[in-house]
Every structure is written in C-alpha cells, then in structure tokens.
Protein backbone atom coordinates (compact mmCIF):
# COMPACT_ATOMS: atom_id res chain seq x y z
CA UNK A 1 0.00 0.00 0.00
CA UNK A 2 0.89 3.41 -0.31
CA UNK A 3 2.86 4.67 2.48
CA UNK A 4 0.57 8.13 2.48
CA UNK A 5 -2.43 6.08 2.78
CA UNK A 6 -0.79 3.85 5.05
CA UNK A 7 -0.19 6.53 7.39
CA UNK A 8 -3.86 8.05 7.24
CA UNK A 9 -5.77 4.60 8.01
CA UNK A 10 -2.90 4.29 11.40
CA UNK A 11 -4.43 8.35 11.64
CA UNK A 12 -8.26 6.69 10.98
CA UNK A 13 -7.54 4.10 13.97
CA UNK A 14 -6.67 6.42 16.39
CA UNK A 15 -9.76 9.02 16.05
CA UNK A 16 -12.07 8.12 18.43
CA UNK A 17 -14.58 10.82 16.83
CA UNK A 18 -15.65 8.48 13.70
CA UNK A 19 -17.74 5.55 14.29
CA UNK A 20 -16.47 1.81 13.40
CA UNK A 21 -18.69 2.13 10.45
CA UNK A 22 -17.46 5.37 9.33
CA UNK A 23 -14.01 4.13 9.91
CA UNK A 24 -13.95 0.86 7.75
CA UNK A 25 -16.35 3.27 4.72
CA UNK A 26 -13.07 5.27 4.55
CA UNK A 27 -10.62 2.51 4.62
CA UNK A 28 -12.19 0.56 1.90
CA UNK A 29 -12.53 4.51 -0.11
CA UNK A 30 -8.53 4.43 0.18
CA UNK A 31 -7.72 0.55 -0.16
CA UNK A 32 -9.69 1.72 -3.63
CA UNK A 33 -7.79 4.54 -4.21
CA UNK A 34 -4.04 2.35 -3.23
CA UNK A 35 -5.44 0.19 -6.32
CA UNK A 36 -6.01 2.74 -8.89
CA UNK A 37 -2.91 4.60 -7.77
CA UNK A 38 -0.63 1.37 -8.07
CA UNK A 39 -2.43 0.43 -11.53
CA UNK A 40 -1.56 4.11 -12.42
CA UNK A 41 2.00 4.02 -11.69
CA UNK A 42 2.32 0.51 -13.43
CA UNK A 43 0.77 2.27 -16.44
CA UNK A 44 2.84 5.30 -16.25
CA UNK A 45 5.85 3.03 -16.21
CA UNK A 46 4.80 1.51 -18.79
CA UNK A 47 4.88 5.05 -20.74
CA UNK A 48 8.21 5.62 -19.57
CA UNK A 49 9.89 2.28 -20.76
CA UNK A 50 8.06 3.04 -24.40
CA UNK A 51 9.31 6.23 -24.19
CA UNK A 52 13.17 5.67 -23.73
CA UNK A 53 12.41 2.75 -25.95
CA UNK A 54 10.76 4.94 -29.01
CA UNK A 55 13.87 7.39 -27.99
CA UNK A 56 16.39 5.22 -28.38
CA UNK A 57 15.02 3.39 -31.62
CA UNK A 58 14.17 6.80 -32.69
CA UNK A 59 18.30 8.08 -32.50
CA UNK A 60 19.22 5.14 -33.86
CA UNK A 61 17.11 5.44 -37.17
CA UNK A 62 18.66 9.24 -37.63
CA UNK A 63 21.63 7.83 -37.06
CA UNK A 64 21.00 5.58 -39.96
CA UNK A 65 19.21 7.94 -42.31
CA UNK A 66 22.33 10.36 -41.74
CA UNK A 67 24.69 7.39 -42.30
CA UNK A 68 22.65 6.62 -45.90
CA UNK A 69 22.66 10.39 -46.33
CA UNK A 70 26.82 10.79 -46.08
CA UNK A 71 26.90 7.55 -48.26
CA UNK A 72 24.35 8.77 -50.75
CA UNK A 73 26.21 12.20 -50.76
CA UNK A 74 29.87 10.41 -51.38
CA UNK A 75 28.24 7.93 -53.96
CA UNK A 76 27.18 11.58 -55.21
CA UNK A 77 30.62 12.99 -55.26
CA UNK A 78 32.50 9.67 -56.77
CA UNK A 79 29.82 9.68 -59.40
CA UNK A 80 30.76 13.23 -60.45
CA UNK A 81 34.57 12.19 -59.70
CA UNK A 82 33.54 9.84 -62.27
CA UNK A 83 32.03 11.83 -65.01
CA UNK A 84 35.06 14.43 -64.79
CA UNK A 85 37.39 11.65 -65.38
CA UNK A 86 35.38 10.24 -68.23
CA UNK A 87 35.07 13.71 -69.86
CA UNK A 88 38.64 14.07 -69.34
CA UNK A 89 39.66 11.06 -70.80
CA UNK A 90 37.41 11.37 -73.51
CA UNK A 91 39.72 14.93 -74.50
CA UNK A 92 42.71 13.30 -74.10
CA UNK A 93 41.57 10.62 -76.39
CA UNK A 94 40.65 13.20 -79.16
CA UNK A 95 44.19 15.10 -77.88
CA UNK A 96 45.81 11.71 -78.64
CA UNK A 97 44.29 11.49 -82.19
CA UNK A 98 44.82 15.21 -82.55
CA UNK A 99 48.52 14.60 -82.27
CA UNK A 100 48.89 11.49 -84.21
CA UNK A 101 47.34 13.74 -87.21
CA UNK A 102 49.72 16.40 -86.59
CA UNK A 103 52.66 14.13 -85.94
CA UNK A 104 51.92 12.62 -89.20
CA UNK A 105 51.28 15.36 -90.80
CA UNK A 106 55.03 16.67 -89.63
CA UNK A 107 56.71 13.73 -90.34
CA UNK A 108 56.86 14.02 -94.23
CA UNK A 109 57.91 17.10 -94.77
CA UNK A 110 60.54 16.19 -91.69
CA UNK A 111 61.44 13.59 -93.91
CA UNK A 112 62.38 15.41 -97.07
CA UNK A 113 64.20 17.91 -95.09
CA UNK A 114 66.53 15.27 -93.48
CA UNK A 115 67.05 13.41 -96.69
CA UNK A 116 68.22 16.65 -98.81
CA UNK A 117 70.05 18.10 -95.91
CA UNK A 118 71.99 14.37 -95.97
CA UNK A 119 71.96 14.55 -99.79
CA UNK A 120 72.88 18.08 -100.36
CA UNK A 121 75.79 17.46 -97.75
CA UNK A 122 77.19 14.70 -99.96
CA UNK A 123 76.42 17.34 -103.04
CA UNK A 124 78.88 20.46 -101.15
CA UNK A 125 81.63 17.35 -100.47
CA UNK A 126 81.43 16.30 -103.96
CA UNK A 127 81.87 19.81 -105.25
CA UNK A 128 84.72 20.88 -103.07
CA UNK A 129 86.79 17.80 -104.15
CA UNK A 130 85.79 18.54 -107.69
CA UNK A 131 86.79 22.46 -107.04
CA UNK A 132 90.09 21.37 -105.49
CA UNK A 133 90.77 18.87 -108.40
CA UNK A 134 89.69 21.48 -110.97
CA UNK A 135 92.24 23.75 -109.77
CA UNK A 136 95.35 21.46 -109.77
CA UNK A 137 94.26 19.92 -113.35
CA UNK A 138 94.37 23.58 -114.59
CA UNK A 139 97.84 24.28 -112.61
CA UNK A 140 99.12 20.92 -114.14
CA UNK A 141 97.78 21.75 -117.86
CA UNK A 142 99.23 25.07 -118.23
CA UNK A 143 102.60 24.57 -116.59
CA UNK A 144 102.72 21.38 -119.06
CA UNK A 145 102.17 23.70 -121.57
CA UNK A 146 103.66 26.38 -120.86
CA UNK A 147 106.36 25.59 -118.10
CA UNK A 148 105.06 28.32 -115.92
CA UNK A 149 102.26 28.68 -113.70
CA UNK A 150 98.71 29.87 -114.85
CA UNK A 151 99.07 32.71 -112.23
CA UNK A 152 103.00 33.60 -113.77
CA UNK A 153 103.14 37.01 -115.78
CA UNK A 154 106.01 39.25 -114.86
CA UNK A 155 107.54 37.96 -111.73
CA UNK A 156 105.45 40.48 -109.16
CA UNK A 157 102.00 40.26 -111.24
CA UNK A 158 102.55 36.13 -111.07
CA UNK A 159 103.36 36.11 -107.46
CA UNK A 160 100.19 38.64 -106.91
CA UNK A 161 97.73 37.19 -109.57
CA UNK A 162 98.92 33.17 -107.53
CA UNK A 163 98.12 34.82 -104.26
CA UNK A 164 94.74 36.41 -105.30
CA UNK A 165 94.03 32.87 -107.21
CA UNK A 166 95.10 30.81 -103.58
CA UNK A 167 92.86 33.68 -101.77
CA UNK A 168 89.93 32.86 -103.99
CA UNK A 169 90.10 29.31 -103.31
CA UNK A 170 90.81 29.27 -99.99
CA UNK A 171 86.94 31.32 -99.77
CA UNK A 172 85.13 29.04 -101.76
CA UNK A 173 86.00 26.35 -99.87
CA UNK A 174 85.49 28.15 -96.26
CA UNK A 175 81.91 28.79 -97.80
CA UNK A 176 81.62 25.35 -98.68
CA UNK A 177 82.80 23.71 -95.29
CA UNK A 178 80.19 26.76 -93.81
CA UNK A 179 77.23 25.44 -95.68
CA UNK A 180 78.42 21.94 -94.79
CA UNK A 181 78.34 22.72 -91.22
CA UNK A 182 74.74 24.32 -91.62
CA UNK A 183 73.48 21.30 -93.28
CA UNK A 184 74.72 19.43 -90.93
CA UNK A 185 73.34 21.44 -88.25
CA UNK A 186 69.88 21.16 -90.38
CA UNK A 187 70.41 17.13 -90.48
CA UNK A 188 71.33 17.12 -86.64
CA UNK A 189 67.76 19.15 -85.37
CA UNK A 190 65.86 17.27 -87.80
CA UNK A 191 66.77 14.02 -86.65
CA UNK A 192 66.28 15.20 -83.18
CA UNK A 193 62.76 16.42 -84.75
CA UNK A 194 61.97 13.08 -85.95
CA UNK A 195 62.99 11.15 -82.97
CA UNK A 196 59.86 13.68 -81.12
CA UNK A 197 57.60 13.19 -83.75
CA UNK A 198 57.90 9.16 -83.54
CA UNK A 199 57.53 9.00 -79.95
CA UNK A 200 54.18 10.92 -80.09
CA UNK A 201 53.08 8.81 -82.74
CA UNK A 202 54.21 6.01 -80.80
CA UNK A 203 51.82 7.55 -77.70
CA UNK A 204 49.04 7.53 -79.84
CA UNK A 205 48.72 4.62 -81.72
CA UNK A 206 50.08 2.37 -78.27
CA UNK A 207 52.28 -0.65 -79.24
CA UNK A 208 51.53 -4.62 -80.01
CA UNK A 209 52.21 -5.39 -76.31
CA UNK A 210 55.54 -6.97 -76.90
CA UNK A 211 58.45 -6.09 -74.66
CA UNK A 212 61.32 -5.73 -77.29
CA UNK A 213 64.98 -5.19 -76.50
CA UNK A 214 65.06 -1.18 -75.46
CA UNK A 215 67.82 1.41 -74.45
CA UNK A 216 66.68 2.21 -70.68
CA UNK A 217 69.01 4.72 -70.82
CA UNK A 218 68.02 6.13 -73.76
CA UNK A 219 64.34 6.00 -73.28
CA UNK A 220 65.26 7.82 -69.91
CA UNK A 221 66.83 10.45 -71.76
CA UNK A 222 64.72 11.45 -74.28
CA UNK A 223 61.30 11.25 -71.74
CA UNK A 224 62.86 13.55 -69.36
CA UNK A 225 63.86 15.53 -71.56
CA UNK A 226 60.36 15.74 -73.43
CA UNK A 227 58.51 16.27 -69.79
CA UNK A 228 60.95 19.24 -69.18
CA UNK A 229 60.50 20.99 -72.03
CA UNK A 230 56.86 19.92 -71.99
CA UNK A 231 56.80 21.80 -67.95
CA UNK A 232 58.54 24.20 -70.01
CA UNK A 233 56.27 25.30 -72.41
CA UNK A 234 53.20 25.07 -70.15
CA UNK A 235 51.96 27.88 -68.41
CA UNK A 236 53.63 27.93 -65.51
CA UNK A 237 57.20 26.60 -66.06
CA UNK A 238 59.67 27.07 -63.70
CA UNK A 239 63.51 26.17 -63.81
CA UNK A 240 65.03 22.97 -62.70
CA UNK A 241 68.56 21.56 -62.82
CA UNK A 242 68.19 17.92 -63.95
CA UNK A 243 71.05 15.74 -63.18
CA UNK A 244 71.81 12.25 -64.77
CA UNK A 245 73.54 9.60 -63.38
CA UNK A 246 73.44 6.86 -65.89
CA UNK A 247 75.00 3.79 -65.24
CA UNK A 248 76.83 2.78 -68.63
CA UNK A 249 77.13 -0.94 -67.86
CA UNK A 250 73.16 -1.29 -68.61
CA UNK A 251 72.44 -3.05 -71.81
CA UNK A 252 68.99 -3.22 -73.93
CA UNK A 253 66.09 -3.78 -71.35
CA UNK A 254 63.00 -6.02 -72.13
CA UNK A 255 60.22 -3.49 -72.47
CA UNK A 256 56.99 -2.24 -73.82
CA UNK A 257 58.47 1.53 -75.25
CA UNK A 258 55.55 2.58 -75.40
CA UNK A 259 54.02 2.36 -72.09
CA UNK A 260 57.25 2.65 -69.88
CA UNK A 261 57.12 6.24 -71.53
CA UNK A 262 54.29 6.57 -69.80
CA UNK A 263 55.58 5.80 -66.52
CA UNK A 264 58.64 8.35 -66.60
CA UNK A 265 56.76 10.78 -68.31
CA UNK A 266 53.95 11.02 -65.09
CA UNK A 267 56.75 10.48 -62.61
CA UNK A 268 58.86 13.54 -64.07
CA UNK A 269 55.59 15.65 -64.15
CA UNK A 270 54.45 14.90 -60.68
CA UNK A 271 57.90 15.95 -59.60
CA UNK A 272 58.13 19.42 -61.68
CA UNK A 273 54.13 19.99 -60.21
CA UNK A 274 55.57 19.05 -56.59
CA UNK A 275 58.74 21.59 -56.61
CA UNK A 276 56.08 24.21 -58.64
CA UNK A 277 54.15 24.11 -55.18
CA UNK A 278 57.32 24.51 -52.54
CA UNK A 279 58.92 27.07 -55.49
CA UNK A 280 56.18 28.93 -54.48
CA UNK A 281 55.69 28.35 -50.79
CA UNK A 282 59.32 29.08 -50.40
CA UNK A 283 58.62 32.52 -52.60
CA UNK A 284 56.19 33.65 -50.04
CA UNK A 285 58.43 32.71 -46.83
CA UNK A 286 59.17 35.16 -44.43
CA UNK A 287 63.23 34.78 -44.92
CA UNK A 288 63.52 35.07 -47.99
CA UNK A 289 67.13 34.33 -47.84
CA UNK A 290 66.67 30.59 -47.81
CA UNK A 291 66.36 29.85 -51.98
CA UNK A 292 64.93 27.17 -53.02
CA UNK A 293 66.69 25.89 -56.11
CA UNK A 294 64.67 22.91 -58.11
CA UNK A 295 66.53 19.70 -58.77
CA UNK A 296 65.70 16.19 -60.42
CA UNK A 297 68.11 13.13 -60.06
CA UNK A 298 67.87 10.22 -62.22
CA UNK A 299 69.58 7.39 -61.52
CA UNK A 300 70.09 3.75 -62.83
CA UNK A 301 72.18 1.21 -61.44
CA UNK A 302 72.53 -2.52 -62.64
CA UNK A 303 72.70 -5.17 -59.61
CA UNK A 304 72.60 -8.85 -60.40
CA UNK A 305 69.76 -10.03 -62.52
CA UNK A 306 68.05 -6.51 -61.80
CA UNK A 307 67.96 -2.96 -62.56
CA UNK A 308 66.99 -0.55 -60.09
CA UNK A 309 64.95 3.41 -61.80
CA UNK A 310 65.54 6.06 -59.30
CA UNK A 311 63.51 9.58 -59.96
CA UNK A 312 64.05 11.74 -57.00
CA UNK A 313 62.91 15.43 -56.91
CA UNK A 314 63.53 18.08 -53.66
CA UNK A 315 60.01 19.06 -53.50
CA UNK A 316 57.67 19.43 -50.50
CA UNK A 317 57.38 14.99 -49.63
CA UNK A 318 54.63 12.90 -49.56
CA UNK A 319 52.38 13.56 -46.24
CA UNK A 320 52.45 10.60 -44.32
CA UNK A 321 48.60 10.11 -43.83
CA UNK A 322 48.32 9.50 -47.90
CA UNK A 323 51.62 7.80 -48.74
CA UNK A 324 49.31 4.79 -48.61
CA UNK A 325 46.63 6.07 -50.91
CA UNK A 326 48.61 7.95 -53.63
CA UNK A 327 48.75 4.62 -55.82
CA UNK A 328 44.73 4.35 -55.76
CA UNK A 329 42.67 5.13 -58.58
CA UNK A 330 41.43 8.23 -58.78
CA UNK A 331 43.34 9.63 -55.57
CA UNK A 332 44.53 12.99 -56.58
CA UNK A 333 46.11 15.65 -54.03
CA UNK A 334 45.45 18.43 -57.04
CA UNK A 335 42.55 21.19 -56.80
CA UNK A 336 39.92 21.37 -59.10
CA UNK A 337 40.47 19.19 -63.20
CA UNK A 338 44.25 19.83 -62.82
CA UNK A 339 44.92 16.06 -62.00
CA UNK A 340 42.23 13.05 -63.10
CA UNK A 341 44.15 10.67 -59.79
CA UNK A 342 45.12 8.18 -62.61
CA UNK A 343 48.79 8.95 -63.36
CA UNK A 344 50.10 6.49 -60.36
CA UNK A 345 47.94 4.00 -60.67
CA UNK A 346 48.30 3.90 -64.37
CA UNK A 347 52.32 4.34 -63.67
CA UNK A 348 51.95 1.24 -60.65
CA UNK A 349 50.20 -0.82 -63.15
CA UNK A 350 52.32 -0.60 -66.06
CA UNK A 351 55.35 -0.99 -63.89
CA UNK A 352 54.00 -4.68 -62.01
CA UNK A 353 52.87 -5.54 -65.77
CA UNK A 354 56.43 -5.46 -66.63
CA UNK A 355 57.17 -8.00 -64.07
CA UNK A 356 58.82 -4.97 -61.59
CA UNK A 357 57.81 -3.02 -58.59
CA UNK A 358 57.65 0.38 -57.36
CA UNK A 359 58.62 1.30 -54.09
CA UNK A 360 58.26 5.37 -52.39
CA UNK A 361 60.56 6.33 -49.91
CA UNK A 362 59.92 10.59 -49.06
CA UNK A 363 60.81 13.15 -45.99
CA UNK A 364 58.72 15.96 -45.42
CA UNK A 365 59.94 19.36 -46.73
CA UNK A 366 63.04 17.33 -47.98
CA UNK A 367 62.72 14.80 -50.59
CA UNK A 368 60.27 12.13 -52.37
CA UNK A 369 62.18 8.93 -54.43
CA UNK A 370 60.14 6.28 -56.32
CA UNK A 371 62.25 3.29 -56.92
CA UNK A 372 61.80 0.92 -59.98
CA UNK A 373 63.03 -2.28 -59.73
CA UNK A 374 62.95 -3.93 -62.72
CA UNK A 375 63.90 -8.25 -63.46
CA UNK A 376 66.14 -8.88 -66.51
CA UNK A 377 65.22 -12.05 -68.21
C-alpha cells in the first residue's frame, strides 16, 4: 500500500470521533484509491519504458538515415569524380588522335628535309673535291704547256695574280665547309625532330604489347627531356637543374616503349608539379634568404639479374597520412580538373605488368624517391 495512505488509516484508527462504520467506509474509499494509484503508476511506467524505448530506436534510425545520407552524398561525389574523369579522358583521347594527325602530318615534310640536308651534304663534299681537283688539273695543264704557272706574268704580277688565285680558293672552300656545317646542323635538329615526332606517334597509336629489347638509358633520356621541355612550355614553367647519373654498364632492357614512356613521363611531371608548389611556398616565406633551387636526379644502377629506376625530386614529400593512398585510382592531391588521380595507378600498373615493382621512400619538406626495380630475363 501506499505509504501516504498507510499513514492516514494508522491516523483513521486512532480518532475516536468516527464511528467503526465510518471508519472501515473510509478505509475501503482508500484501499480503492491504493489500487487505482498502483495500476496508475504501473501504467505510467509503462509510458516511460516506451518512451526511452521509441527514444532510443528513434536516434538510432537518424543515425542511420544520416549514415545513408553521407553515403548517398559520397556515392554523389564519386559519381561526379567519375564523369570528370570520363570527360577528361574522352579529350585526351581526341588530344591523342589530334597529335597522331599532326605528328603525321610533320613527319613528311621532316622527312624530305633530313634526306636533302643528308643529300645536299654529300652534293657540297662532292663539289669541293671537284673544285680542289679542278684547280690542280688547270695548274698541271698550263705549266705542261707552258712551263710556268697559270698565275706567272712578270715575276710580281705572277706572285700577286697566284696569291689572289690561292685567296679565292681558300673562300670558296670556307663557304663550302660553312654550308656543310649548316646542313649538318639542319640534319642534326631534324633528326632530333623526328625522334619527337615518332615518340608521339608512338603515344598515340600504343604498341603490339611486346616487350622488345630497349635502351633504358636512352628511353630515360629522351622522356625527361620531353617532360621538361613539356613543364617548359606550359603555363607555368619554372627552372630545374636535372642531373643524370646513368650507369653505362646497362644493356637493352625487355620493355613495352611505349608504355614505360608513360611511366617516366607522369613520374617527371608529378615531380616538376611538386617543386612548382614549394617554389612557391618558399617565394612567399618570411626569410627570404633561404632559396629554393629545383633539382631532379635520375639514376640507374645494374645489380645482379636486376635494374633498379631512381627519380628523385627536392620538393615538399609525400604527407604521411596518404603515402598509402597515392597509388589508388582516382586519388589525386590536385585542386579542381588539374589532375584526373590516374597517373600512379596507371604508372603502378604498367610498372608490375612489366614484371617490376615500385617502391616510395619521401621526408617531409626534404625529398620524395620512387624506386623501380625492374627483373632482366
């Protein structure tokens, strides 16, 4: 019973005003009213226990909706991720085909002017031997005939008209070895020219899938080269000192040209966009007597049955909290279209399909390295 109406019946008991009867009309009026308050307070318990219950059920299903929601929102954000890459792709695709018409297009008049710069070389050789020979038969024939030199008059006007005939010579062919040396020049750049021209056309049109015998060194060469003057020529270029250590001892590498172009080309342009980034960091610094001077190292060594790529650059390092994620696709650290997050996976993949493996070693504010190892079969 309720310890209220407990106390009142003890109260009840010990009134000697009320009558028995009167007494036990009250006590049944609040053994009544014990009942309906106990059924009440079973009910409103009740209430309570649905209450923290609906509560609790009722925090757990925002919890889900806003769950869905964030997953909805990033399914959202991948799907445009998505689209941006597949537009981008699509424009490098008609870039690609762009360039394969325009490297054809270059490569036969490239052709013509390589073949009469070698031909017309031959031509300036032939006519400077015939020049030289002309001279002599004509010094031969006349002292035959006449016992005295073509240039001979009087014995001053010989010496003088010999001298002004040895002069004259001497000219022509100093003109002759000058256009040779032009021509040569011409040959030189245009070779150079043609080398550019297949390797685009070699971008475009991909290979057979083959690894053939290839110049690592070489190939290193000529990509770094074509990055940097690619950096160069974009729109905001900035200068770096390259350095090549080359190890000589390396002979021709299995590999697919082709794509391992690819793979140095990204590297090197990840590096230049890296050292753009601290160039300018460093050009905002407070002291500005610390310089900041741009530098790329490649390296390759031959050890054993292997071949080790090094590509190091003294840009800002890889933060440590996405070292891991950098090889994912579509991971990109770049604001806005400037990056589609594809170059190192595409560079990762190309790199394990030729049977090797990339490894990153980097230090903050000092350095980032990506290692090729490649297996010689």
């Amino acid at each position: 019973m309720n310890p209220h109406l407990k106390h009142i019946i003890e109260l009840l008991d010990k009134t000697e005003s009320l009558s028995d009867e009167q007494k036990e009309e009250i006590v049944g009026s609040l053994k009544s009213a014990d009942k309906e308050l106990t059924i009440l307070e079973f009910k409103l318990d009740r209430t309570e226990k649905v209450k923290r219950t609906t509560a609790i059920l009722l925090e757990e299903t925002i919890e889900e909706l806003e769950q869905k929601r964030r997953a909805i929102e990033e399914a959202m954000s991948e799907l445009k991720a998505t689209q941006d890459q597949l537009v981008q792709q699509e424009k490098l695709a008609s870039l690609g085909q762009l360039t394969a018409g325009i490297a054809h297009e270059i490569k036969n008049p490239l052709n013509f002017v390589n073949n009469f710069s070698d031909v017309s070389i031959e031509l300036i050789e032939e006519a400077r031997e015939e020049l030289v020979e002309e001279v002599k038969r004509q010094t031969s024939d006349v002292r035959r005939e006449t016992g005295k030199s073509p240039f001979e008059g009087g014995s001053e006007q010989g010496e003088e008209e010999e001298s002004t005939g040895d002069q004259n010579l001497s000219t022509i062919l100093e003109i002759l070895d000058d256009v040779k040396l032009n021509l040569k020049k011409i040959h030189e750049h245009g070779t150079r020219a043609d080398s550019i021209v297949k390797s685009m056309l070699q971008h475009s049109r991909g290979g057979d899938g083959k690894p053939e015998p290839t110049d690592l060194n070489a190939l290193l060469k000529e990509y770094v080269n074509l990055a940097f003057h690619g950096m160069r020529a974009g729109s905001e270029p900035i200068n770096v000192d390259i350095v090549l250590n080359l190890d000589e001892s390396i002979d021709e590498v299995p590999l697919i040209a082709e794509d391992f172009s690819r793979v140095i080309l990204n590297l090197c342009n990840n590096a230049f966009d890296a050292m753009r980034e601290k160039e300018k960091q460093s050009a905002g610094s407070a002291q500005p007597s610390d310089t900041y001077t741009p530098k790329l190292t490649i390296q390759t060594q031959k050890s054993g049955s292997s071949v080790t790529i090094e590509i190091e650059d003294n840009g800002p390092g890889i933060p440590l909290e996405i070292k891991d994620k950098i090889l994912q696709p579509f991971f990109t650290t770049k604001k806005g279209k400037e990056g589609t997050g594809l170059g190192l996976s595409i560079t990762n993949d190309i790199i394990n399909a030729h049977g090797g493996s990339l490894q990153i070693l980097s230090e903050r504010d000092q350095f980032t390295k990506f290692i090729i190892t490649l297996i010689l079969k």
